[in-house]
PDB file of N, CA and C in Angstrom:
ATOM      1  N   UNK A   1      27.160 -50.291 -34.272  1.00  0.00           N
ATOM      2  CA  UNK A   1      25.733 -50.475 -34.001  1.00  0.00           C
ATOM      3  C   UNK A   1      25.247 -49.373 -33.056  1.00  0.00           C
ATOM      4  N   UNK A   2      23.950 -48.665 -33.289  1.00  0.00           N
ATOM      5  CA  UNK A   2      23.316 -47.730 -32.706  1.00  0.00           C
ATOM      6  C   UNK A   2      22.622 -48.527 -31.338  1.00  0.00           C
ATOM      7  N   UNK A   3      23.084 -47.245 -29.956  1.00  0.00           N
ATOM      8  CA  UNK A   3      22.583 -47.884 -28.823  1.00  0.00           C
ATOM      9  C   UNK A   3      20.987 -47.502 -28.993  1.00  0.00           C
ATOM     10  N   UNK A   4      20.512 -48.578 -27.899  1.00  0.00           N
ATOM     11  CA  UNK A   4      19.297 -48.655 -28.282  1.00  0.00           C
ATOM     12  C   UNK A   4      18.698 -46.973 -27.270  1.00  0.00           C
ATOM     13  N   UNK A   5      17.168 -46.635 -27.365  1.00  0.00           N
ATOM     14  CA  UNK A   5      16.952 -45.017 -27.086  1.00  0.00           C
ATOM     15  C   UNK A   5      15.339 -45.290 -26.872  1.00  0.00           C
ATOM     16  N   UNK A   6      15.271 -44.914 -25.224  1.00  0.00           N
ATOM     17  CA  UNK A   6      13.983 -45.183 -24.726  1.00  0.00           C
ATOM     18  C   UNK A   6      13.544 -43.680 -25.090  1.00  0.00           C
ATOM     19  N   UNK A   7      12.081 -43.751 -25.142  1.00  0.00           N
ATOM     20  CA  UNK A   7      11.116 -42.612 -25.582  1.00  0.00           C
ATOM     21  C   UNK A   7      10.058 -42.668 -24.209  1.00  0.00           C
ATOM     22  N   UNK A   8       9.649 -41.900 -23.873  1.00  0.00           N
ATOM     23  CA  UNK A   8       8.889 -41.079 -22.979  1.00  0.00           C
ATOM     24  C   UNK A   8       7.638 -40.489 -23.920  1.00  0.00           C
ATOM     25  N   UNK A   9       6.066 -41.465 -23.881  1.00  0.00           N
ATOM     26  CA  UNK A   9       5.197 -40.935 -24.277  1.00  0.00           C
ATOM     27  C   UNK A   9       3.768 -40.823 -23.407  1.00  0.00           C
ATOM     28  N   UNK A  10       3.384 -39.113 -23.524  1.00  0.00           N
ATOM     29  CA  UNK A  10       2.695 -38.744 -22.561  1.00  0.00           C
ATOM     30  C   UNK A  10       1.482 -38.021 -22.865  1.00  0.00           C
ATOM     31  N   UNK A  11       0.231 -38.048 -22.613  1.00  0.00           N
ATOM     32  CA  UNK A  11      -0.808 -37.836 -22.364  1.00  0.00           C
ATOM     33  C   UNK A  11      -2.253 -38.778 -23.508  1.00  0.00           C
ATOM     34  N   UNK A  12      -1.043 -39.972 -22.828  1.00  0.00           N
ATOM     35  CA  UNK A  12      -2.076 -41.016 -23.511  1.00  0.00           C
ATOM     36  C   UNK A  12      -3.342 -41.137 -23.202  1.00  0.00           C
ATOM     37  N   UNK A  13      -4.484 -41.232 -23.658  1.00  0.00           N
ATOM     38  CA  UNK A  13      -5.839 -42.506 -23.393  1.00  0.00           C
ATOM     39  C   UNK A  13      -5.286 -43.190 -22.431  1.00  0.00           C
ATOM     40  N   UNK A  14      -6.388 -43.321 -21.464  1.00  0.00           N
ATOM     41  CA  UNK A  14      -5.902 -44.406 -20.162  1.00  0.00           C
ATOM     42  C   UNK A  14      -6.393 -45.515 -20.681  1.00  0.00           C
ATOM     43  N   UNK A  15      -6.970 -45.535 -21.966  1.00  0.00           N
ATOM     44  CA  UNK A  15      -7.608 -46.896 -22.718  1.00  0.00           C
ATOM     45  C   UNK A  15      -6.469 -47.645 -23.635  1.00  0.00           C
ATOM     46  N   UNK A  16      -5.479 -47.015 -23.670  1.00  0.00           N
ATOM     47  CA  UNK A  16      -4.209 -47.488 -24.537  1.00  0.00           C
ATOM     48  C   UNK A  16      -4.041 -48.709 -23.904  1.00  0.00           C
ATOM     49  N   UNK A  17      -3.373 -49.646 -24.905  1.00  0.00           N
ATOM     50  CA  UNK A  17      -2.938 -51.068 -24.564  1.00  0.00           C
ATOM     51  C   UNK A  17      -1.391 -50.944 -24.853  1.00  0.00           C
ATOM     52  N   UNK A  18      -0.700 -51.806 -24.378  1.00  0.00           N
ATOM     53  CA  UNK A  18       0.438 -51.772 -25.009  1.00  0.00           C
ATOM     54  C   UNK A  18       0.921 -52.274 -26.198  1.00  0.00           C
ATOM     55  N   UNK A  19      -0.135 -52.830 -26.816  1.00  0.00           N
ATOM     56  CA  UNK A  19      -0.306 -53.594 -28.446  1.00  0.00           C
ATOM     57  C   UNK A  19      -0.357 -52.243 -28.984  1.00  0.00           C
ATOM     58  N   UNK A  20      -1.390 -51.733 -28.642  1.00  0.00           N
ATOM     59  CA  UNK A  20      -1.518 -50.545 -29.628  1.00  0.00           C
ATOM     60  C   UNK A  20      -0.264 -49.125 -29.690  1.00  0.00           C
ATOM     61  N   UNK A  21       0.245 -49.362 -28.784  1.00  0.00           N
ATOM     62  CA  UNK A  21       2.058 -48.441 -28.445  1.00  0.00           C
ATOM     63  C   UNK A  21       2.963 -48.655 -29.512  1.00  0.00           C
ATOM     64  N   UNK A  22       2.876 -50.605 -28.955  1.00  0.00           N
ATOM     65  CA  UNK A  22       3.585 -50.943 -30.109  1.00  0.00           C
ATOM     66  C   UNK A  22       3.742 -51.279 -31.105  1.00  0.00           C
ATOM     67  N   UNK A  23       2.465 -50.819 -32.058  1.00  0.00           N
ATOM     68  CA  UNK A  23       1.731 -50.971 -33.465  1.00  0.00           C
ATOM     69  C   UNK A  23       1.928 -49.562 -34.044  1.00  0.00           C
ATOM     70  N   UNK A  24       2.223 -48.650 -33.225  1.00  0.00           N
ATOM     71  CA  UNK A  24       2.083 -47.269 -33.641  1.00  0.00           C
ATOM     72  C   UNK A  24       3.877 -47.067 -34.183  1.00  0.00           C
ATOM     73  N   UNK A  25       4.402 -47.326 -33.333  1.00  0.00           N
ATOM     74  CA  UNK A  25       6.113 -47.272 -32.872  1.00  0.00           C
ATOM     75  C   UNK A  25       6.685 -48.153 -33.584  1.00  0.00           C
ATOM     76  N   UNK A  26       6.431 -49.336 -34.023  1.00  0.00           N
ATOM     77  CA  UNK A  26       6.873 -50.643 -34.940  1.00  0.00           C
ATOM     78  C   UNK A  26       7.390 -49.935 -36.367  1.00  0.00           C
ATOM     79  N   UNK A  27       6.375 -48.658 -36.642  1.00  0.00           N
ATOM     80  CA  UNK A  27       6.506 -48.375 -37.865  1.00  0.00           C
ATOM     81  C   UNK A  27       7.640 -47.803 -38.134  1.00  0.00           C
ATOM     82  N   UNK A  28       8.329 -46.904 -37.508  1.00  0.00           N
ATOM     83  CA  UNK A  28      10.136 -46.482 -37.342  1.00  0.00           C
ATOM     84  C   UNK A  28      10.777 -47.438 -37.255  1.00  0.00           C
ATOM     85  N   UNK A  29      10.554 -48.533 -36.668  1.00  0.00           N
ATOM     86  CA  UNK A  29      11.786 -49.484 -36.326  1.00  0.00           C
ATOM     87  C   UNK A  29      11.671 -50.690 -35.584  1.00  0.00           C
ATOM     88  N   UNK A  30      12.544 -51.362 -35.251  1.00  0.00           N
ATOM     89  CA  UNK A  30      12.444 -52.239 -34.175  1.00  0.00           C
ATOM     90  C   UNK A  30      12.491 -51.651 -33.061  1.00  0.00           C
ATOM     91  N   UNK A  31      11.589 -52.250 -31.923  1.00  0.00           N
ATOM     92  CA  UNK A  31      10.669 -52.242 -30.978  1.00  0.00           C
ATOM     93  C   UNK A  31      11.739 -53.118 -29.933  1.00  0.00           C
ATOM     94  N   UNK A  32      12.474 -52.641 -28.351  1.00  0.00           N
ATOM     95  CA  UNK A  32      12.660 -53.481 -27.753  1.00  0.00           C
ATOM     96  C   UNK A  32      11.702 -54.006 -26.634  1.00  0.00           C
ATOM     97  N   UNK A  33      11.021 -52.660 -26.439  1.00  0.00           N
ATOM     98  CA  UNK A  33       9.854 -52.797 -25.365  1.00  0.00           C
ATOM     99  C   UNK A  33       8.850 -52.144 -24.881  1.00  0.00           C
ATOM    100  N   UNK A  34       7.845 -52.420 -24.833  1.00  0.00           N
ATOM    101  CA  UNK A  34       7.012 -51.428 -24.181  1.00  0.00           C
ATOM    102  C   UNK A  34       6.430 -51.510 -22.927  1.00  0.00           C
ATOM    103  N   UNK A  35       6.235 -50.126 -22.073  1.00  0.00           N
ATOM    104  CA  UNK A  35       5.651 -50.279 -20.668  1.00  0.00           C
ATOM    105  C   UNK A  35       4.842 -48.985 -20.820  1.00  0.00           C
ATOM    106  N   UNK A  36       3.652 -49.296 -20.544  1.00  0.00           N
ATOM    107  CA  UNK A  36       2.873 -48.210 -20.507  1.00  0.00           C
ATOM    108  C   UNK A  36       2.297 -48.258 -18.499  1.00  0.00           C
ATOM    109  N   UNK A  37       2.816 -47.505 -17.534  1.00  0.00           N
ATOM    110  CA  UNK A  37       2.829 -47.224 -16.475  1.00  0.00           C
ATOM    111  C   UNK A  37       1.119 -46.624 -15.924  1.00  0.00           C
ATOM    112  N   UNK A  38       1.066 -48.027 -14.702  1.00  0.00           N
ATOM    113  CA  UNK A  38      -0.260 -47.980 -14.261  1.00  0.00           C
ATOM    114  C   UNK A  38       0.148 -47.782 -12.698  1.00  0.00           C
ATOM    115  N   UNK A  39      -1.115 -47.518 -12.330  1.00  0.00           N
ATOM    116  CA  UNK A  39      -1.193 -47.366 -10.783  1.00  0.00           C
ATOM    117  C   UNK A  39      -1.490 -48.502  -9.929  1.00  0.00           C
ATOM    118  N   UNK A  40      -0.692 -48.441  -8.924  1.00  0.00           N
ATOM    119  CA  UNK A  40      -0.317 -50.326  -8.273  1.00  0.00           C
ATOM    120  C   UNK A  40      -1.013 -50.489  -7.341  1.00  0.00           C
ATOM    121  N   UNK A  41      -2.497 -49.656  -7.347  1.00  0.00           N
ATOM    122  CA  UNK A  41      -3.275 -50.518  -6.513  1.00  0.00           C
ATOM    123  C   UNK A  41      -4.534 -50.568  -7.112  1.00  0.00           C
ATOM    124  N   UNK A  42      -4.541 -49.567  -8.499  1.00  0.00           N
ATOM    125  CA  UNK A  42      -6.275 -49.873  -9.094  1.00  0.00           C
ATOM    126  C   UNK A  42      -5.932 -50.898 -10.397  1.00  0.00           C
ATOM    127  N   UNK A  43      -4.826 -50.419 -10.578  1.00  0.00           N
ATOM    128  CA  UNK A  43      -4.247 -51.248 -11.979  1.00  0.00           C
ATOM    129  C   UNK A  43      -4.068 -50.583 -13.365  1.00  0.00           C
ATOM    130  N   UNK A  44      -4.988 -49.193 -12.963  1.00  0.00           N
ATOM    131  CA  UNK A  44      -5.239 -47.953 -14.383  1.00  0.00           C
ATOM    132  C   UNK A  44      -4.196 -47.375 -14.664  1.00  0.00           C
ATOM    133  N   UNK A  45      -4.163 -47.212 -16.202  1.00  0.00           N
ATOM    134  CA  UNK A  45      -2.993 -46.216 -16.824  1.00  0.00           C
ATOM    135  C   UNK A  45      -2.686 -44.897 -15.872  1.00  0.00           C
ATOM    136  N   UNK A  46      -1.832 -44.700 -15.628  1.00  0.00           N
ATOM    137  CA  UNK A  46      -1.273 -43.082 -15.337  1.00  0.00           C
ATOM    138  C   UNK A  46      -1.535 -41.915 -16.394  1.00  0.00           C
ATOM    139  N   UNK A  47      -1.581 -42.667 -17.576  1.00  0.00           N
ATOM    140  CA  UNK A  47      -1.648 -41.526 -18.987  1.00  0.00           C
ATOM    141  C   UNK A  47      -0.442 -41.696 -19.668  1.00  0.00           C
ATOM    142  N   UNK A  48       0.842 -42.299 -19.047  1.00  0.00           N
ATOM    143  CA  UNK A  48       1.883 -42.191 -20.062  1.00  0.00           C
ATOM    144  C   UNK A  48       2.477 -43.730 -19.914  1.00  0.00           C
ATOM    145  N   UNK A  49       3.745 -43.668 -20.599  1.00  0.00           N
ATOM    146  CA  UNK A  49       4.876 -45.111 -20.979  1.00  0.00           C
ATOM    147  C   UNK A  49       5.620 -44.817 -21.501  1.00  0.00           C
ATOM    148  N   UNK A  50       6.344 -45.991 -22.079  1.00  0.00           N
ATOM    149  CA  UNK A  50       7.542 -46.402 -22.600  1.00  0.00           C
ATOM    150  C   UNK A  50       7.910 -46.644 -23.569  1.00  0.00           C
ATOM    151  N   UNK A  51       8.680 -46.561 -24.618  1.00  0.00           N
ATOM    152  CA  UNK A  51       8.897 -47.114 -25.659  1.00  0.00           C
ATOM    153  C   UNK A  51      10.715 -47.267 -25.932  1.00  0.00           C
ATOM    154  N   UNK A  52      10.886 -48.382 -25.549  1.00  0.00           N
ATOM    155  CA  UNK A  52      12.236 -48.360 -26.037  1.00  0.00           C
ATOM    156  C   UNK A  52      12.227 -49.181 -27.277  1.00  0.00           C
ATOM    157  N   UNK A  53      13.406 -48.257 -28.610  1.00  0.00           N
ATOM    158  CA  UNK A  53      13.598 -48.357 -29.748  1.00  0.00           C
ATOM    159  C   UNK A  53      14.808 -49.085 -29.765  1.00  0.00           C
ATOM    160  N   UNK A  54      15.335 -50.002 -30.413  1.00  0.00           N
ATOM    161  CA  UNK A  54      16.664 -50.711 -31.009  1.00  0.00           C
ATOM    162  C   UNK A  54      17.718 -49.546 -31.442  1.00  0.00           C
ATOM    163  N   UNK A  55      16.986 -48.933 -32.432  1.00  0.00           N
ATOM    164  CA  UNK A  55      18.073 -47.685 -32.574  1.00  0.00           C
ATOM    165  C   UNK A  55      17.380 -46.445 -32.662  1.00  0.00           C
ATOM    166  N   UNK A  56      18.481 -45.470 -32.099  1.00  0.00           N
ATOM    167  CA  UNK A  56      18.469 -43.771 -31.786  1.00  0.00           C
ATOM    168  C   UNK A  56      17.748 -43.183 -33.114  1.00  0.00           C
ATOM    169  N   UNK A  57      18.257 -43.655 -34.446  1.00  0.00           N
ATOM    170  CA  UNK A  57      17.591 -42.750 -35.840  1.00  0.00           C
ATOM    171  C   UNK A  57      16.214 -43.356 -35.725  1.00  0.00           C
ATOM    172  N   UNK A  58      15.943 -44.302 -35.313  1.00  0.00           N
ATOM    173  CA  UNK A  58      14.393 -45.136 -35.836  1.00  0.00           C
ATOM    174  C   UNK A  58      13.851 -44.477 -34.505  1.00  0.00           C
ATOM    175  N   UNK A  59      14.049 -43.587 -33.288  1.00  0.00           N
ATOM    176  CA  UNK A  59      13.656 -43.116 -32.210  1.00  0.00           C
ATOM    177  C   UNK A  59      13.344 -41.866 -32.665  1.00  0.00           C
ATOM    178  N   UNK A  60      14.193 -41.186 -33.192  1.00  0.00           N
ATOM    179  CA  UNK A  60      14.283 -39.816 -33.589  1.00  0.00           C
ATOM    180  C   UNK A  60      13.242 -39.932 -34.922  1.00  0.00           C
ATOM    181  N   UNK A  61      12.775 -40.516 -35.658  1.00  0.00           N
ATOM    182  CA  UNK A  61      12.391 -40.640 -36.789  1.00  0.00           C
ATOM    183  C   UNK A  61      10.390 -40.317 -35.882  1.00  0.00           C
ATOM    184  N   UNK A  62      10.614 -41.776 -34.844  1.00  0.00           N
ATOM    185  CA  UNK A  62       9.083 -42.108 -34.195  1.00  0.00           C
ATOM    186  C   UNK A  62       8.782 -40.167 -33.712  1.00  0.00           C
ATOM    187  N   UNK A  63      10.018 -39.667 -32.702  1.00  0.00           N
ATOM    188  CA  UNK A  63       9.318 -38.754 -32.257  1.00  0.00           C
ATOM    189  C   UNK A  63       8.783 -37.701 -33.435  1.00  0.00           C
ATOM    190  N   UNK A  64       9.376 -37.631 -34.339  1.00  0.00           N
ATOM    191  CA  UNK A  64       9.096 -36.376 -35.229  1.00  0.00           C
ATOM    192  C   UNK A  64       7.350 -36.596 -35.978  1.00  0.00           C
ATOM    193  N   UNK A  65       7.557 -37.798 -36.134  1.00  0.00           N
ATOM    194  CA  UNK A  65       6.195 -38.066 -36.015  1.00  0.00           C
ATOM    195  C   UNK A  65       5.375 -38.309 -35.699  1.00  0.00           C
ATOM    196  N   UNK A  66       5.438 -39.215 -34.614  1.00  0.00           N
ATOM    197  CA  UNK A  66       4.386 -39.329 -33.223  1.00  0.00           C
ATOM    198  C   UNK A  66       3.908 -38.192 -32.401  1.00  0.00           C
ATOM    199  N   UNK A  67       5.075 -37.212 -32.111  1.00  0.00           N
ATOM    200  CA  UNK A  67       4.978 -36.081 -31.095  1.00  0.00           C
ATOM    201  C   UNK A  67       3.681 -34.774 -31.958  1.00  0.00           C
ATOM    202  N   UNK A  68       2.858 -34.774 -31.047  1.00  0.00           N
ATOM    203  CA  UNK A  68       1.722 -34.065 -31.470  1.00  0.00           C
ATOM    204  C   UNK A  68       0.539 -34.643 -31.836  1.00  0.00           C
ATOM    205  N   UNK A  69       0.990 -36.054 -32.638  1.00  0.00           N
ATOM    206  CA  UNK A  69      -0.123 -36.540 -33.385  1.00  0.00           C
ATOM    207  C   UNK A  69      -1.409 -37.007 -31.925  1.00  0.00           C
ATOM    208  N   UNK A  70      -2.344 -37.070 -33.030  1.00  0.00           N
ATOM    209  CA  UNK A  70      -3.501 -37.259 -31.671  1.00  0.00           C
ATOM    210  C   UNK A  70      -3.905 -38.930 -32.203  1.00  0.00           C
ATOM    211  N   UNK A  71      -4.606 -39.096 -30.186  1.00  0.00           N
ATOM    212  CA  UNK A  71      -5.008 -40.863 -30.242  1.00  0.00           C
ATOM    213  C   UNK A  71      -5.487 -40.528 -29.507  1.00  0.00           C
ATOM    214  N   UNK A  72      -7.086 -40.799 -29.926  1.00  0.00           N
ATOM    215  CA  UNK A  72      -8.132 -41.125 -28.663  1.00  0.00           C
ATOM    216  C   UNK A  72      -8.471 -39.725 -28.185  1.00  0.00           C
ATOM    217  N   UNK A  73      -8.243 -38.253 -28.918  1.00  0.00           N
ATOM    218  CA  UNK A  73      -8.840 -37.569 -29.012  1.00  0.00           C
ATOM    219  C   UNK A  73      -7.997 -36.677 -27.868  1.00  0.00           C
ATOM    220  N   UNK A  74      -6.769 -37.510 -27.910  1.00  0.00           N
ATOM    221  CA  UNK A  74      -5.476 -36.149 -26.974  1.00  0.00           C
ATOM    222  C   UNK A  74      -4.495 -35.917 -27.976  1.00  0.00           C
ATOM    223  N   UNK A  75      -3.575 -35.077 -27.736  1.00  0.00           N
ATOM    224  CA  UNK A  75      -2.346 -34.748 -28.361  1.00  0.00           C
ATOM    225  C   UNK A  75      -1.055 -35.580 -27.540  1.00  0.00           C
ATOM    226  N   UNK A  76      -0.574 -36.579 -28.330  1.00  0.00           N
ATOM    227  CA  UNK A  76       0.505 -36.955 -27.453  1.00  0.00           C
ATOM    228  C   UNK A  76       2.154 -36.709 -27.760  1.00  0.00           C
ATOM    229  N   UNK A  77       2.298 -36.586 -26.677  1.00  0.00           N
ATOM    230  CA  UNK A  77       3.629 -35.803 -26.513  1.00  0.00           C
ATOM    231  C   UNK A  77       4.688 -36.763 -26.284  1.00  0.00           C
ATOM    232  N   UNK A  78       5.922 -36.544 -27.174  1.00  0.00           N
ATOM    233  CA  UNK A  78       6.773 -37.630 -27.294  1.00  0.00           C
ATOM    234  C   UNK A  78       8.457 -36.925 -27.448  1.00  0.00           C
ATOM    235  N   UNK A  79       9.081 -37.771 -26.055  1.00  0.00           N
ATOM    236  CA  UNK A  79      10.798 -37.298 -26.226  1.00  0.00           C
ATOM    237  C   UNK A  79      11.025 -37.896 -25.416  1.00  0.00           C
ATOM    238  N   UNK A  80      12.609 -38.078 -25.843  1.00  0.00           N
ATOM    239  CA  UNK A  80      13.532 -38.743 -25.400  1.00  0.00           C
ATOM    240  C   UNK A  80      13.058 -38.951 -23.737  1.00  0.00           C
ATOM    241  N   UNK A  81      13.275 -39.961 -23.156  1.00  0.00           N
ATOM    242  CA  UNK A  81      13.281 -40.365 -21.876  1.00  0.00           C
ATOM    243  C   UNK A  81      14.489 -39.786 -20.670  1.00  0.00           C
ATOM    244  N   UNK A  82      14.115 -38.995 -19.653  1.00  0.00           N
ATOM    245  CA  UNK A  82      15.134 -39.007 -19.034  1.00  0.00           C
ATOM    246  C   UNK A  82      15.577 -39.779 -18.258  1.00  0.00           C
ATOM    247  N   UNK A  83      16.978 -40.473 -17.505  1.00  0.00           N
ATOM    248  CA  UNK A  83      16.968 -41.579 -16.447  1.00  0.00           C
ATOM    249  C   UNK A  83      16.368 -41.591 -15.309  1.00  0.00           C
ATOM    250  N   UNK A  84      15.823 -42.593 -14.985  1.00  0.00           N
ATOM    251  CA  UNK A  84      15.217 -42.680 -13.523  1.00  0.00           C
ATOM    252  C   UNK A  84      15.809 -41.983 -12.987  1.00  0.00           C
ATOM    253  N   UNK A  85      15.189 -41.102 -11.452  1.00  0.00           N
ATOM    254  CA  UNK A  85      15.926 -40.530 -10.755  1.00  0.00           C
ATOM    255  C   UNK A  85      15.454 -41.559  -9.235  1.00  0.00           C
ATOM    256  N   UNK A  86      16.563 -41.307  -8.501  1.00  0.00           N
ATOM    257  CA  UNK A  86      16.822 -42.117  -7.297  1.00  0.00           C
ATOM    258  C   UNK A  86      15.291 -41.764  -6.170  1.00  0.00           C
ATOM    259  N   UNK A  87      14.736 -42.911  -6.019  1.00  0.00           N
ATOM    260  CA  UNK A  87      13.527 -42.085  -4.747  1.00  0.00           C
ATOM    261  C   UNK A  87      13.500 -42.231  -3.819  1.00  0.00           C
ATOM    262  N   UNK A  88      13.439 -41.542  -2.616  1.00  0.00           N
ATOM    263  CA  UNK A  88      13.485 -41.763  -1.535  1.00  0.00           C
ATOM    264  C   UNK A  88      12.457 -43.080  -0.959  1.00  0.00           C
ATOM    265  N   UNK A  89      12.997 -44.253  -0.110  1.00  0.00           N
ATOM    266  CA  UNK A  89      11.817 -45.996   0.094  1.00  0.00           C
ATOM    267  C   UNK A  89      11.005 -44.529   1.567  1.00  0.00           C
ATOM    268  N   UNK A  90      10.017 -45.467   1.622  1.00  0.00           N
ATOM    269  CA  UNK A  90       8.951 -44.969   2.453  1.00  0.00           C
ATOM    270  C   UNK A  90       7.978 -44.162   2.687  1.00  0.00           C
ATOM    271  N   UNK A  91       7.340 -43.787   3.178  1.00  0.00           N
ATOM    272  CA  UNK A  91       6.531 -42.919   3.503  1.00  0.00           C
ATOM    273  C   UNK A  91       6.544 -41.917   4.662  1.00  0.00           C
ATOM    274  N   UNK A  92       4.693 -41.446   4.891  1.00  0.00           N
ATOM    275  CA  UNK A  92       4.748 -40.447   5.727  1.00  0.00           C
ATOM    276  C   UNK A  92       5.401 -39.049   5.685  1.00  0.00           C
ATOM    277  N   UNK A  93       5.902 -38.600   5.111  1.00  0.00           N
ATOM    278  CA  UNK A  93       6.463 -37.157   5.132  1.00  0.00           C
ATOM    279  C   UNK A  93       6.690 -36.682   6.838  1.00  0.00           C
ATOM    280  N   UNK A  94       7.999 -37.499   6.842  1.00  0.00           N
ATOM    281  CA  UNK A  94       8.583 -37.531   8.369  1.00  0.00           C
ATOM    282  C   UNK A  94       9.456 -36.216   8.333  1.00  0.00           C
ATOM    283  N   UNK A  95       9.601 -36.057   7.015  1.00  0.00           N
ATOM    284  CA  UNK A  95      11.238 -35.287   6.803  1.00  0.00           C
ATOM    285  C   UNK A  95      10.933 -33.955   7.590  1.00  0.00           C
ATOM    286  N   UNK A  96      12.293 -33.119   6.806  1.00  0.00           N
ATOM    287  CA  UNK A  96      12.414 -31.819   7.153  1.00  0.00           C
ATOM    288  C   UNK A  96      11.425 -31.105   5.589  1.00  0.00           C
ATOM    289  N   UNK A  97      10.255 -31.130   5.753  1.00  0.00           N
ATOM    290  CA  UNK A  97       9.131 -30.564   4.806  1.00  0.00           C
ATOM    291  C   UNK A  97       8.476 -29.315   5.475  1.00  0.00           C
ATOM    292  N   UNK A  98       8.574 -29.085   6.446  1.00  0.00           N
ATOM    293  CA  UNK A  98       7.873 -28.306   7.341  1.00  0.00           C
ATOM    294  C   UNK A  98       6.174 -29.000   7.978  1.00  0.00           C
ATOM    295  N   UNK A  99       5.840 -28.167   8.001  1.00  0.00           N
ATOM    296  CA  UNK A  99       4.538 -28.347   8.843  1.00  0.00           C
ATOM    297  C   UNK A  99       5.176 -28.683  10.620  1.00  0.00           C
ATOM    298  N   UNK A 100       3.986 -29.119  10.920  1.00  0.00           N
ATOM    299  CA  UNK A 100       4.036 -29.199  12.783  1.00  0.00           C
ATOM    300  C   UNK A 100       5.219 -30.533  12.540  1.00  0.00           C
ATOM    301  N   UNK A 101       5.774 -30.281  13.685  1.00  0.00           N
ATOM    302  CA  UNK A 101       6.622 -31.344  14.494  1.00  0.00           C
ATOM    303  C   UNK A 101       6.660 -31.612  15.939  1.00  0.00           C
ATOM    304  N   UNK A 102       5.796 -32.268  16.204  1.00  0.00           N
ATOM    305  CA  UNK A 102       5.867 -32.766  18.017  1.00  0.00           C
ATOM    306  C   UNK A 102       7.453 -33.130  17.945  1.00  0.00           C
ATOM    307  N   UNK A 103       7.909 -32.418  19.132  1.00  0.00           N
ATOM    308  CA  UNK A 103       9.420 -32.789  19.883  1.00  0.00           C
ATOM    309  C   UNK A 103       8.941 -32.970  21.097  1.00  0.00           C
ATOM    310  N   UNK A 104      10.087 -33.995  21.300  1.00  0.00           N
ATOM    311  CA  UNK A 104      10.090 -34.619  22.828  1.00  0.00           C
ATOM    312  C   UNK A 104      10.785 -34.002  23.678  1.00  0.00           C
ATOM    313  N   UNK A 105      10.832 -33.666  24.796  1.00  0.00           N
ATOM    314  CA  UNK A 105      11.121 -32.223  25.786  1.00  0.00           C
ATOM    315  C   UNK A 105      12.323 -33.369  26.622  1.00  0.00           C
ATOM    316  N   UNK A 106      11.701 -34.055  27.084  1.00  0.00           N
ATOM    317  CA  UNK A 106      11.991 -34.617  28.489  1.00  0.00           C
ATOM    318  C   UNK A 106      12.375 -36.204  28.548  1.00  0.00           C
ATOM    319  N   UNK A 107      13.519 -36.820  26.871  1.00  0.00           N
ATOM    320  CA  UNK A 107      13.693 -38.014  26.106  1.00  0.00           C
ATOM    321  C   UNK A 107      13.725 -38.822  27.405  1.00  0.00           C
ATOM    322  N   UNK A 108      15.501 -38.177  28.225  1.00  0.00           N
ATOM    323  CA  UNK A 108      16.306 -39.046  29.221  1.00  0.00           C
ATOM    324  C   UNK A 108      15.769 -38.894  30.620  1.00  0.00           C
ATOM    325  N   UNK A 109      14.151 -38.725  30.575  1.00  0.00           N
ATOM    326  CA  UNK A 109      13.834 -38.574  32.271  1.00  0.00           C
ATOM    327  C   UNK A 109      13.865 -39.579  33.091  1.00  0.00           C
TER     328      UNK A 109
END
């Protein structure tokens, strides 16, 4: 059995639903899921998502034909997903980024 093969699709309509992802994508194959990725404090699309496929040929089949095709008057762009990468928790840009850094002169007075 073919492992299943998430897809990475990008420069969606921020009007996309995820019905309509997975009405487009259904047509290659079985469908395990879709996430189309919004912003967590207005609630709006980012422009892209998810599509994970059951199997790799019915993935490879979606991109050859999905990739380019237009929706909603963009060209959307479609491939393989790469793995999450690890993110640093927090904020502020404390790090070593540059800009100014107040140091403390005189910690143990």
């Amino acid at each position: 059995m073919s492992q299943t093969q998430k897809l990475y699709v990008g420069s969606l309509p921020y009007k996309t639903t995820e019905d309509e992802l997975y009405q487009i994508f259904s047509q290659f194959g079985a469908i395990v899921s879709v996430k189309i990725v919004t912003d967590r404090v207005t609630g709006q699309s980012k422009g892209f998502g998810f599509v994970e496929m059951e199997k790799a040929d019915d993935a490879n089949k979606a991109i050859e034909s999905v990739n380019g095709s237009e929706l909603g008057g963009r060209t959307l762009v479609v491939s393989i997903a790469r793995p999450p990468q690890e993110r640093e928790r927090g904020g502020g840009g404390r790090g070593d980024e540059g800009g100014f850094q107040r140091q403390r002169r005189y910690r143990d007075r």
